[in-house]
N, C-alpha and C. Protein backbone atom coordinates (compact mmCIF):
# COMPACT_ATOMS: atom_id res chain seq x y z
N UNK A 1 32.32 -4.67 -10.43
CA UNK A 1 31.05 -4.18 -10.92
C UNK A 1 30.60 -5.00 -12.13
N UNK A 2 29.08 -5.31 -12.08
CA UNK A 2 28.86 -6.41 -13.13
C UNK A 2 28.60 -5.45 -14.42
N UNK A 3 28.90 -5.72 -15.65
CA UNK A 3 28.33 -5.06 -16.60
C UNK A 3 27.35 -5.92 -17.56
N UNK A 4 26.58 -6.88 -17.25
CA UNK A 4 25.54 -7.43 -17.38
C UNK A 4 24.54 -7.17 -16.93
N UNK A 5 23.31 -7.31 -18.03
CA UNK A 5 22.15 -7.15 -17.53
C UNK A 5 21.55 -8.92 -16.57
N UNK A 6 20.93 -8.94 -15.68
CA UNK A 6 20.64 -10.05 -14.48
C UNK A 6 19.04 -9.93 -14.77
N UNK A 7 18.80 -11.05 -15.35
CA UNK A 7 17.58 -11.60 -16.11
C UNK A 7 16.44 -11.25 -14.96
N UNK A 8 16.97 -11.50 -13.76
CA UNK A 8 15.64 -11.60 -12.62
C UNK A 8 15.33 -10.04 -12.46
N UNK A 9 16.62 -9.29 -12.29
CA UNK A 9 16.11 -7.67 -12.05
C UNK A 9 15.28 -6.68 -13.73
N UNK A 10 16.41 -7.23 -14.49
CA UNK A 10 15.16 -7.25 -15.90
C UNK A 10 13.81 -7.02 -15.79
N UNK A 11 13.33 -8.79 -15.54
CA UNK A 11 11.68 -9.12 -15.24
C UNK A 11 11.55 -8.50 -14.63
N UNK A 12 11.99 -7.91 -13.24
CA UNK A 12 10.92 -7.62 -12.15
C UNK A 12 10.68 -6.27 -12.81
N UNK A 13 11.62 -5.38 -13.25
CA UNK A 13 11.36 -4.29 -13.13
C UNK A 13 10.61 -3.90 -14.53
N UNK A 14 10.52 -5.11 -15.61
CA UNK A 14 9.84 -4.91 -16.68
C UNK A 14 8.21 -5.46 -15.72
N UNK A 15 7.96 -5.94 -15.44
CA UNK A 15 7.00 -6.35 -14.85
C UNK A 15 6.19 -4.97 -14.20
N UNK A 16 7.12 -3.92 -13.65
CA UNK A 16 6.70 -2.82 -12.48
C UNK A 16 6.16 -2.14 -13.92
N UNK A 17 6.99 -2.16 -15.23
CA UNK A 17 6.59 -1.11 -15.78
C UNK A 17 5.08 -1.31 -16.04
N UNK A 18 5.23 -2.78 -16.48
CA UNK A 18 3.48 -3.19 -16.95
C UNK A 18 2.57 -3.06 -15.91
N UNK A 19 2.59 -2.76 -15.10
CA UNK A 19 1.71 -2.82 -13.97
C UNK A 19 1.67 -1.29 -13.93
N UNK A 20 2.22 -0.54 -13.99
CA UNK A 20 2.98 1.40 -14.24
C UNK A 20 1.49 1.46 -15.08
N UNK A 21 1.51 0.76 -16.29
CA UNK A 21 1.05 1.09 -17.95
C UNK A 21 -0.55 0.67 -16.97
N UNK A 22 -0.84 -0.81 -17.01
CA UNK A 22 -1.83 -1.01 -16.00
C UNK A 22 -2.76 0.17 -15.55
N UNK A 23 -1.81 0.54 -14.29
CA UNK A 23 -2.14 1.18 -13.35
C UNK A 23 -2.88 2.83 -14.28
N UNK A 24 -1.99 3.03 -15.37
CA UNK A 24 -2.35 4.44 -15.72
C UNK A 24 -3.58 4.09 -16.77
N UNK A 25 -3.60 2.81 -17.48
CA UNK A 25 -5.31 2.96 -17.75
C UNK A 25 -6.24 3.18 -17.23
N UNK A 26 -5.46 2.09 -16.21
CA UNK A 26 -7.18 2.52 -14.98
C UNK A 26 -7.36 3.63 -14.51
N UNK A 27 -6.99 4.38 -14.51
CA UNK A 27 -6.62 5.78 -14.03
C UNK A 27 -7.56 6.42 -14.91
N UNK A 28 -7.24 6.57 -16.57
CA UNK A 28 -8.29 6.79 -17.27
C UNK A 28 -9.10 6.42 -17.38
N UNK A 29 -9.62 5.15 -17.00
CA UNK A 29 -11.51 4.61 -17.15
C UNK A 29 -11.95 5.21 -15.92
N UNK A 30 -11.37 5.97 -14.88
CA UNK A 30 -12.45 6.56 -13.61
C UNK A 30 -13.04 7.97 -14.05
N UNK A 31 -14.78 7.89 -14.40
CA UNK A 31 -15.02 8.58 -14.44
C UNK A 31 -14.97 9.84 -13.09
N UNK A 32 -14.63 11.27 -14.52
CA UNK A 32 -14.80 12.84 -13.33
C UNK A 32 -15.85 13.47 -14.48
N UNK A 33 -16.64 13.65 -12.65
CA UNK A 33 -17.50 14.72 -13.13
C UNK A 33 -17.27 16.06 -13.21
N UNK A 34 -17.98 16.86 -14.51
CA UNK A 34 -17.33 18.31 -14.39
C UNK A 34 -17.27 19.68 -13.62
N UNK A 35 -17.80 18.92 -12.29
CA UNK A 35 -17.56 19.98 -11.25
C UNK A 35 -16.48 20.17 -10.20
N UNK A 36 -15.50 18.63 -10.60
CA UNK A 36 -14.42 18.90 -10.34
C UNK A 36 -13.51 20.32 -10.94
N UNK A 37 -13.50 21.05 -10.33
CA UNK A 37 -12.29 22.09 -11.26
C UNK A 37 -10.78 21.62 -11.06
N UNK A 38 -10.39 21.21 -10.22
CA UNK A 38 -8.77 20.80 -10.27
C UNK A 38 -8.77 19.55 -9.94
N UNK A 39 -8.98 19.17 -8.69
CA UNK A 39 -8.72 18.33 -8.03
C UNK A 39 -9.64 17.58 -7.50
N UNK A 40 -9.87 16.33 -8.56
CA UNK A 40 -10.87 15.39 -8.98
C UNK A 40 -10.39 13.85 -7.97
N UNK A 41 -11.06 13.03 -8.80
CA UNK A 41 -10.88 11.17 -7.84
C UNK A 41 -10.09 11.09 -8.77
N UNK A 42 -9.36 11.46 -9.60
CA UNK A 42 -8.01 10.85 -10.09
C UNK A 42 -7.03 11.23 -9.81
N UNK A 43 -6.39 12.53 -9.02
CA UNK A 43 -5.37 13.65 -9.04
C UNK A 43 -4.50 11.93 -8.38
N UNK A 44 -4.43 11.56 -6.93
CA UNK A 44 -3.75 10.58 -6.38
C UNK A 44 -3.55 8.99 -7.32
N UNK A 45 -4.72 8.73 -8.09
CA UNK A 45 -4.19 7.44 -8.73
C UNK A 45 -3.03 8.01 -9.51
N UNK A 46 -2.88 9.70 -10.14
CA UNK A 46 -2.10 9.51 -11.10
C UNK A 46 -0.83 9.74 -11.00
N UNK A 47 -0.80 10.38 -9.60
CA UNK A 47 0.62 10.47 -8.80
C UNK A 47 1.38 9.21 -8.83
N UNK A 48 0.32 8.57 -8.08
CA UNK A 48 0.86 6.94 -7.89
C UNK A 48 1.34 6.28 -8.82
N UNK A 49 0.50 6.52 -10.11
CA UNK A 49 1.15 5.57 -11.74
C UNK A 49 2.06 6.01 -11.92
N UNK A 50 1.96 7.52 -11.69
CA UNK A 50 3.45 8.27 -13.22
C UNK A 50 4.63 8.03 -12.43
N UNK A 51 4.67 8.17 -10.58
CA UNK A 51 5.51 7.47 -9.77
C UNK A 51 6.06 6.21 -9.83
N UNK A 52 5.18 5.14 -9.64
CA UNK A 52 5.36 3.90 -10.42
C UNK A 52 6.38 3.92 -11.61
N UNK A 53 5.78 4.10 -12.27
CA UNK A 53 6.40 4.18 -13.82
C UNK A 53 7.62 4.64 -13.90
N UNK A 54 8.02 6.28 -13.57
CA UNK A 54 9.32 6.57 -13.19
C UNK A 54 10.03 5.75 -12.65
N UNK A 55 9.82 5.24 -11.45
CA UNK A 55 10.83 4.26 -10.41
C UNK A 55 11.18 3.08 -10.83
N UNK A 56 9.80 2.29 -11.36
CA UNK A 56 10.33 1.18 -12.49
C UNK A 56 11.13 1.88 -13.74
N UNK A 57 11.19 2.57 -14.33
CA UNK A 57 12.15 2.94 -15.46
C UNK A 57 13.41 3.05 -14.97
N UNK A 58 13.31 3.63 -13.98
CA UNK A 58 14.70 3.76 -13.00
C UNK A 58 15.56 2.27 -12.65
N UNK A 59 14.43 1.69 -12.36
CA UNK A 59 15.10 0.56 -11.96
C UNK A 59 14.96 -0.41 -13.36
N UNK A 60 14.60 -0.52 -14.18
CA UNK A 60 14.94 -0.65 -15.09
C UNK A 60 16.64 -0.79 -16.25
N UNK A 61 16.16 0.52 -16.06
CA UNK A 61 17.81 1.11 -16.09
C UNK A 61 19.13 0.81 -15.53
N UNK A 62 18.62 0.93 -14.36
CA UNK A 62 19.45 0.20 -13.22
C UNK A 62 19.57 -1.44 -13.72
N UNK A 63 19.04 -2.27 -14.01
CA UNK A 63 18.93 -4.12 -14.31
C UNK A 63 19.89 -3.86 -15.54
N UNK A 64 19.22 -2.92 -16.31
CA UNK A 64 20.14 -3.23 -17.70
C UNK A 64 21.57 -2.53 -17.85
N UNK A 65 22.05 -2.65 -16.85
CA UNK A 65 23.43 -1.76 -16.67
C UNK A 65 24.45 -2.68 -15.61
N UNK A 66 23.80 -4.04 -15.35
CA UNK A 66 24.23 -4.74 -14.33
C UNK A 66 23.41 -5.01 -13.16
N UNK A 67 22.81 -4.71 -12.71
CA UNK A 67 21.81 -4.09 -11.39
C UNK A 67 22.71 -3.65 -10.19
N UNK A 68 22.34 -4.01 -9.21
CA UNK A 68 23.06 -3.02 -8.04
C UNK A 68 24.60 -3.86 -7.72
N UNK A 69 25.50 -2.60 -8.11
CA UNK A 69 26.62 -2.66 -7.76
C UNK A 69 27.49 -3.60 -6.34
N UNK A 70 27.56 -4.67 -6.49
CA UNK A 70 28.37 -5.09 -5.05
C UNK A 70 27.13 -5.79 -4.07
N UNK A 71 25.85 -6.05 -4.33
CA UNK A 71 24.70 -6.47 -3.83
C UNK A 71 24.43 -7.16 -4.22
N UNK A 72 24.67 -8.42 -3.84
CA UNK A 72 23.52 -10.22 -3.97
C UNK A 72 22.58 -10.17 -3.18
N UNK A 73 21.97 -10.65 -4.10
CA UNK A 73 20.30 -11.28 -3.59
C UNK A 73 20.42 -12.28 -2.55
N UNK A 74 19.84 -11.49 -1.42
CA UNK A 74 19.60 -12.91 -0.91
C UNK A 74 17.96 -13.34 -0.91
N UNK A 75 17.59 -14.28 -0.93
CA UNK A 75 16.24 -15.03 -0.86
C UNK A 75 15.58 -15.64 0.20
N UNK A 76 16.44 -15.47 1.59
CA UNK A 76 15.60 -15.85 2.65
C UNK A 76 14.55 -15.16 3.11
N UNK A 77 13.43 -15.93 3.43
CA UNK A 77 11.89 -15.35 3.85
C UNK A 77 12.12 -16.14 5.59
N UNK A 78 11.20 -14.88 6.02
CA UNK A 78 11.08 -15.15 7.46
C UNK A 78 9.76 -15.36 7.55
N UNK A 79 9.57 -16.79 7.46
CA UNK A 79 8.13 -17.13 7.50
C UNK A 79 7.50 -16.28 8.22
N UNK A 80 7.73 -16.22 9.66
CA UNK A 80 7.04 -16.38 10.71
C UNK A 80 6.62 -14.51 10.74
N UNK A 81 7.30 -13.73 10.06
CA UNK A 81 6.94 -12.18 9.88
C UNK A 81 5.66 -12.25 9.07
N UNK A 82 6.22 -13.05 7.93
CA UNK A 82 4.99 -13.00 7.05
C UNK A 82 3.62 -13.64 7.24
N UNK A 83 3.60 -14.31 8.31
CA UNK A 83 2.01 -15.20 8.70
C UNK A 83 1.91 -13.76 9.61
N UNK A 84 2.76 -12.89 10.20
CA UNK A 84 1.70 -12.20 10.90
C UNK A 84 1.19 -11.08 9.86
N UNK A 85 2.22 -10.38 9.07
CA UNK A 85 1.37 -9.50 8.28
C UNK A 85 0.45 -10.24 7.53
N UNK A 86 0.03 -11.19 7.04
CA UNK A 86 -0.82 -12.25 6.18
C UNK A 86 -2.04 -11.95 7.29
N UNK A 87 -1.73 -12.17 8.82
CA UNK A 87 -2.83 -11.90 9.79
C UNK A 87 -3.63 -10.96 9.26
N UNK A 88 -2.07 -9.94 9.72
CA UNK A 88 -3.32 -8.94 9.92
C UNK A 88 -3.74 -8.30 8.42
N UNK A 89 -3.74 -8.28 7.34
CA UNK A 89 -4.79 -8.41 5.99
C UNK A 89 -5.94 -9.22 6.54
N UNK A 90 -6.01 -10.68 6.60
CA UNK A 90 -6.99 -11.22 7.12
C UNK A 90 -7.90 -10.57 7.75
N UNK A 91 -7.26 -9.97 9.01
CA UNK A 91 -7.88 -9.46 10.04
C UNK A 91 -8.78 -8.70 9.47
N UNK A 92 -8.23 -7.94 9.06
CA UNK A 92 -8.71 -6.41 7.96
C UNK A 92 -10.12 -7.10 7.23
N UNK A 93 -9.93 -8.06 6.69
CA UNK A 93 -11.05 -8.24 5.56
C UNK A 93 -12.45 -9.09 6.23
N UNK A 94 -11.65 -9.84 7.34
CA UNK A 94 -12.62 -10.80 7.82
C UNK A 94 -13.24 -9.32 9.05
N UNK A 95 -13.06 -8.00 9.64
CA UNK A 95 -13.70 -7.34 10.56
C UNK A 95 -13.90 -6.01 9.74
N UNK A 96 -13.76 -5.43 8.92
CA UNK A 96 -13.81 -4.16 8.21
C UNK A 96 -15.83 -4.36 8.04
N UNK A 97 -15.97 -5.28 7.60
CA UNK A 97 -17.47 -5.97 7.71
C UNK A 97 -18.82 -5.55 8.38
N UNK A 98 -17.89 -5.64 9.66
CA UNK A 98 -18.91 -6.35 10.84
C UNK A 98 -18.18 -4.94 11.72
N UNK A 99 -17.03 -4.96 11.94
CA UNK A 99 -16.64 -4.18 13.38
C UNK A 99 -16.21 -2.44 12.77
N UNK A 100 -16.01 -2.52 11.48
CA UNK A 100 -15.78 -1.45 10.81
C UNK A 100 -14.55 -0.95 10.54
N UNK A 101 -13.59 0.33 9.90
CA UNK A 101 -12.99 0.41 9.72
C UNK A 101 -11.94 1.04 10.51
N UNK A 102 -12.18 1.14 11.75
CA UNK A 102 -11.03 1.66 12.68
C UNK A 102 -10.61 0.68 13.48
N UNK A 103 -11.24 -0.17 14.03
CA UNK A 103 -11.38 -1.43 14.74
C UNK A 103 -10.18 -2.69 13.54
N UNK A 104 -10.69 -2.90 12.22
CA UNK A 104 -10.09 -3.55 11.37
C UNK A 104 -8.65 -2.73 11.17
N UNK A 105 -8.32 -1.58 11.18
CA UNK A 105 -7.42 -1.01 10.94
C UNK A 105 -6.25 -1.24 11.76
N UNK A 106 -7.14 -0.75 13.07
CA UNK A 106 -6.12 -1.38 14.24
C UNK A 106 -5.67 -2.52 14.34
N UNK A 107 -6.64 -3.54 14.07
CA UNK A 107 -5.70 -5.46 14.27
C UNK A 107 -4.59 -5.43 13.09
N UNK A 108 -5.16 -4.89 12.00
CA UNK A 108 -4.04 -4.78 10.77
C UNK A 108 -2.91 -4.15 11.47
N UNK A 109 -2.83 -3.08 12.10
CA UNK A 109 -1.69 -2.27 12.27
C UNK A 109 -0.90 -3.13 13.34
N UNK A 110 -1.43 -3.70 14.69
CA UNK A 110 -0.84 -5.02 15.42
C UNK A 110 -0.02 -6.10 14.88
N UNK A 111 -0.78 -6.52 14.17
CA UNK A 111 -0.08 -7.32 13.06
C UNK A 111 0.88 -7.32 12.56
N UNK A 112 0.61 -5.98 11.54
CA UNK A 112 2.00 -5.82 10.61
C UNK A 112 2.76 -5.13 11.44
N UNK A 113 2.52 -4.62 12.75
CA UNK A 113 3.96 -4.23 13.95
C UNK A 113 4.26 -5.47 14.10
N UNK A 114 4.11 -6.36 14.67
CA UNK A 114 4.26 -7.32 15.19
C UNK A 114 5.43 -8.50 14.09
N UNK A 115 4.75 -8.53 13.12
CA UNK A 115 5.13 -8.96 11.74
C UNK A 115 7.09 -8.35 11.82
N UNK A 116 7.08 -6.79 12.16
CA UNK A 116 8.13 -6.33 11.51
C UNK A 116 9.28 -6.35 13.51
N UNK A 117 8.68 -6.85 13.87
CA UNK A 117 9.65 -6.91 14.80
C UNK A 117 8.95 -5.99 16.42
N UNK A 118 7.79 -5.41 16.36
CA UNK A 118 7.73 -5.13 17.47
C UNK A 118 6.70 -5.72 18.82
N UNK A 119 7.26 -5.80 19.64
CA UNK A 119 6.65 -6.53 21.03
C UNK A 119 6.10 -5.74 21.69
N UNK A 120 5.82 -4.77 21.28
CA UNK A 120 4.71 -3.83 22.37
C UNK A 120 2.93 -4.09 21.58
N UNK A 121 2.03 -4.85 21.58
CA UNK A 121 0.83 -4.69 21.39
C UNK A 121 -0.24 -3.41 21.29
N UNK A 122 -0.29 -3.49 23.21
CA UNK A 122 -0.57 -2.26 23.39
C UNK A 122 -0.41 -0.72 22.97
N UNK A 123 0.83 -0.78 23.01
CA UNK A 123 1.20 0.32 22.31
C UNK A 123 1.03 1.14 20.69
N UNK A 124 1.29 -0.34 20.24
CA UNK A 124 0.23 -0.26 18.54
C UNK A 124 -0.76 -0.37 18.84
N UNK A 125 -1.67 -1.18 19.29
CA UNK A 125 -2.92 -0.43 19.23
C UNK A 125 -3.22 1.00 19.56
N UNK A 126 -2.99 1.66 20.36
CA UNK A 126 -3.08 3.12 20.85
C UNK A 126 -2.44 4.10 19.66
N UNK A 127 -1.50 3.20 18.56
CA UNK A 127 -0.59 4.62 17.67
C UNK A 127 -2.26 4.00 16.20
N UNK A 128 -2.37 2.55 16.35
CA UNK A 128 -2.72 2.46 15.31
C UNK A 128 -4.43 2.58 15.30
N UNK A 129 -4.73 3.06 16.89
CA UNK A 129 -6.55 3.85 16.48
C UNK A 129 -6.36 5.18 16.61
N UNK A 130 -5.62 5.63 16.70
CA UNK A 130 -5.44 7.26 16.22
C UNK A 130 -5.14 7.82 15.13
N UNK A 131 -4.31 6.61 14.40
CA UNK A 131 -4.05 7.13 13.11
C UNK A 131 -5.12 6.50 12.61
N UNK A 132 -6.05 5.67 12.77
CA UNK A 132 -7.23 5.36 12.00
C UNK A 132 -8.21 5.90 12.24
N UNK A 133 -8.27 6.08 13.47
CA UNK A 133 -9.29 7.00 13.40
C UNK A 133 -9.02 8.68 12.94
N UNK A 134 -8.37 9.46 13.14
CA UNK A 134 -8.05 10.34 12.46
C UNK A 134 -8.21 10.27 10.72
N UNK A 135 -7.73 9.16 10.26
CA UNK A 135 -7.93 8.68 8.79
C UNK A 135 -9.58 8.64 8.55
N UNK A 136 -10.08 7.60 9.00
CA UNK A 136 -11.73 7.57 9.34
C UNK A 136 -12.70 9.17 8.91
N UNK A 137 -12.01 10.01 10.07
CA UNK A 137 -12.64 11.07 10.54
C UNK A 137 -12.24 12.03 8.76
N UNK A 138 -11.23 11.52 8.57
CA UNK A 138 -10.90 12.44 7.26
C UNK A 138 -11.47 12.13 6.10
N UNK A 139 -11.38 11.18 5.85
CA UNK A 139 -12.33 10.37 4.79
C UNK A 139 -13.87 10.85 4.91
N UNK A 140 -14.34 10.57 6.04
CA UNK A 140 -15.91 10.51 6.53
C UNK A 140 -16.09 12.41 6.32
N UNK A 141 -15.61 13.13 7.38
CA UNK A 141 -15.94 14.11 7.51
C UNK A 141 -15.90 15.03 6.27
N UNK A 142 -14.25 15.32 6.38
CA UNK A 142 -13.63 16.65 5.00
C UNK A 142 -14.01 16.03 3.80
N UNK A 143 -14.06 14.09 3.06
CA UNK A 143 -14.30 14.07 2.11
C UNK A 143 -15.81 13.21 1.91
N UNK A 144 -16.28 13.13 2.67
CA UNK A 144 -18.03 12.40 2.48
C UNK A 144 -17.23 11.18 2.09
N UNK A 145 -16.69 10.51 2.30
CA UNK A 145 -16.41 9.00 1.19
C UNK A 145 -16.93 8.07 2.54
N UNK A 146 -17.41 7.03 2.69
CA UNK A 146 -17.88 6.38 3.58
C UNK A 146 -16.62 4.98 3.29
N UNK A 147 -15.66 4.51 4.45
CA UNK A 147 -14.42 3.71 3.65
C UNK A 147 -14.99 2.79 4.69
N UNK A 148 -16.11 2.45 5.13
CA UNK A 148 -16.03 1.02 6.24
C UNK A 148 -16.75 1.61 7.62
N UNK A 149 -18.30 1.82 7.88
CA UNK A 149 -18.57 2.29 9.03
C UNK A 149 -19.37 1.16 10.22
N UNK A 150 -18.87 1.18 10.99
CA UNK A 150 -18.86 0.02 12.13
C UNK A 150 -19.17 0.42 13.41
N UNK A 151 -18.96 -0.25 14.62
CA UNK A 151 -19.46 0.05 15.52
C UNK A 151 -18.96 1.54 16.46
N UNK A 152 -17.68 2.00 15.91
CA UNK A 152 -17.60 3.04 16.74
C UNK A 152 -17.91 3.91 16.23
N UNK A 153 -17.70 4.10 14.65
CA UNK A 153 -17.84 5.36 13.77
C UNK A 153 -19.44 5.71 13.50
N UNK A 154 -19.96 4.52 14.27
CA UNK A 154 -21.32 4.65 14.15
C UNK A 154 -21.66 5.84 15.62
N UNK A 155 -20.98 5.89 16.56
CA UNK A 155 -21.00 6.51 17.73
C UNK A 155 -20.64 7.87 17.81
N UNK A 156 -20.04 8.21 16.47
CA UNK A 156 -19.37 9.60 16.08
C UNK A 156 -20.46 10.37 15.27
């Protein structure tokens, strides 16, 4: 067991915190209006920061105590995963546009299946316009937020 702190897990996880700190300003510059009574456009950014923040402290903690017990880094990248999730972002930004946001959702979700190891296409597409569209329909409908409307959501 190392009882050194490992300079790289240090940074990273001093890095998570600043991005933690980051994340929870911005949190405070979103204006709420006062007809929110509980549960305003900030309740989820602030989950996400104070989460953040915890987990980096954690891991934090964890760097300056040695970091993980009996675990080397390894540093190999699998290119060829990462050009497809790289796709499908692309995908996402170059059709969210034009074809809208269930359509863009879906090539993203192909993608990053594809990216992580799976060979069924078809099949992601079918898991990944249901869960977008369901997402879509939730956004649009229960919360009025308009996240990307395109050619099908235009049909709804």
């Amino acid at each position: 067991m190392r009882l050194h702190p490992r300079r790289g897990e240090v940074a990273v996880s001093l890095g998570l915190v600043a991005l933690a700190a980051l994340s929870i300003w911005q949190t405070t510059m979103i204006p709420v209006s006062p007809i929110y009574a509980r549960v305003g456009p900030t309740l989820f950014p602030w989950i996400a920061s104070i989460g953040l923040l915890v987990l980096s402290l954690l891991l934090l903690a964890e760097a300056l105590r040695g970091g993980f017990a009996g675990v080397e880094p390894q540093l190999s990248i699998d290119w060829h995963s990462l050009a497809w999730v790289v796709a499908g972002l692309l995908a996402n930004l170059a059709l969210i546009g034009t074809l809208g946001f269930v359509f863009a959702a879906v090539a993203t979700f192909v993608c990053v299946a594809r990216g992580f190891g799976s060979g069924h296409p078809l099949r992601d597409a079918a898991i990944g316009a249901v869960v977008s569209f369901a997402a879509y329909l939730g956004f649009d409908r229960l919360l009025g937020v308009n996240i990307g409307a395109g050619i099908l959501e235009g049909l709804v």
